[in-house]
Protein backbone atom coordinates (compact mmCIF):
# COMPACT_ATOMS: atom_id res chain seq x y z
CA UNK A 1 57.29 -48.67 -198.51
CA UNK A 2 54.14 -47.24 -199.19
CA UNK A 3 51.59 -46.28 -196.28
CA UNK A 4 48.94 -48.65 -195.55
CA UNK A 5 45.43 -47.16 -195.05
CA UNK A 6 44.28 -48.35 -191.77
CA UNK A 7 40.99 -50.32 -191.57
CA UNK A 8 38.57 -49.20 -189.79
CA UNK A 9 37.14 -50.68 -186.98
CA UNK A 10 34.08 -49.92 -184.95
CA UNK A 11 34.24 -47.73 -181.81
CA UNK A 12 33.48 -50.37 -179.42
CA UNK A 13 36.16 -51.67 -176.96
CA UNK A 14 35.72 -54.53 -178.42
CA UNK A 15 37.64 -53.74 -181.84
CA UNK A 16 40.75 -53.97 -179.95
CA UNK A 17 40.93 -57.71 -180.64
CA UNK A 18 40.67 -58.41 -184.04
CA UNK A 19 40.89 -61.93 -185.69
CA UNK A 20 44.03 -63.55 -186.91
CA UNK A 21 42.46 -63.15 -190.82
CA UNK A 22 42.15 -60.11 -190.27
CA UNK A 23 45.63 -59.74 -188.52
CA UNK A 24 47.06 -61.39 -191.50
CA UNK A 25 45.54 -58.78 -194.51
CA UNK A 26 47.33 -55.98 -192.36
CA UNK A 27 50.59 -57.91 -191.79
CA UNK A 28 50.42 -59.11 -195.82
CA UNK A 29 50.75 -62.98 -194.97
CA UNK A 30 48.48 -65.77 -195.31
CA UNK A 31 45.90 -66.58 -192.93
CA UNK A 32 47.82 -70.10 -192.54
CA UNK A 33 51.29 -68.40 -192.50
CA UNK A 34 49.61 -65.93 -189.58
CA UNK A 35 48.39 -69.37 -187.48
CA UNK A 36 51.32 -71.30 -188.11
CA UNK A 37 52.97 -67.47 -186.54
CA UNK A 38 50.70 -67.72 -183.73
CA UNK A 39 51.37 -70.88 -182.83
CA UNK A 40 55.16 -70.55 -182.35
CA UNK A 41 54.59 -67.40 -180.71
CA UNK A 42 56.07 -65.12 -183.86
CA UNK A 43 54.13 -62.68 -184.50
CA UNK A 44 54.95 -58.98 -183.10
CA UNK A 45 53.04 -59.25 -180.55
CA UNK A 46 51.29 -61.90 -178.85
CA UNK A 47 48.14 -64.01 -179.85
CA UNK A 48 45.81 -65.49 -177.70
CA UNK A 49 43.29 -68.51 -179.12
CA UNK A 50 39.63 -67.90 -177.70
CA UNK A 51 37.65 -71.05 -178.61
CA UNK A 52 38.62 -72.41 -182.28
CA UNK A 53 39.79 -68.49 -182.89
CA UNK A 54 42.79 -66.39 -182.54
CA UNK A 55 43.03 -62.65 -181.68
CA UNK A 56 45.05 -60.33 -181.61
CA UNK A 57 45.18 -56.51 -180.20
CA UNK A 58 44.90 -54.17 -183.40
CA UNK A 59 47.03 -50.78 -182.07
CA UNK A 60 49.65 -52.66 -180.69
CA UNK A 61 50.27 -54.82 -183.96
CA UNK A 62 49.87 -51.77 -186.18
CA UNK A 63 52.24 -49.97 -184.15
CA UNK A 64 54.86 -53.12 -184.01
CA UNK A 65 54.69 -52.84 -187.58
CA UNK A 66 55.27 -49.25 -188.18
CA UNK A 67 51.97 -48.44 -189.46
CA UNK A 68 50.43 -46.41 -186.49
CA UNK A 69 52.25 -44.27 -183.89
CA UNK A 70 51.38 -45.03 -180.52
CA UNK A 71 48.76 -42.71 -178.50
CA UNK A 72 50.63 -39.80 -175.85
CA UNK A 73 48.28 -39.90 -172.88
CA UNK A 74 49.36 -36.17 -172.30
């Protein structure tokens, strides 16, 4: 499988939630395949709905799906 470029978010700690669209491009579903996901609780790792909206944490999906290696704190 070919490597996925990794999007790049802005430096804030707030790019650690992205939205489920967004969740979706990376994961190559739909955006309604990625809800209907969320909703049963599917995904690789878990969603959480804010409002009308669902995130979901960007390093640990990328790194559920093989795209990123996790961080060493050392």
């Amino acid at each position: 499988m070919a490597s996925l470029p990794l999007p790049i978010l802005p430096s804030s700690r707030d790019a650690a939630m992205i939205d489920l669209t967004h969740a979706a491009r990376i994961m190559r579903i739909s955006p309604s395949k990625a809800r209907l996901l969320a909703k049963q609780g599917r995904l690789p790792v878990p969603a959480v709905k804010v409002g009308s909206t669902w995130r979901i944490a960007y390093m640990p999906l990328v790194t559920a799906l093989g795209i990123a290696q996790p961080r060493s704190n050392s």
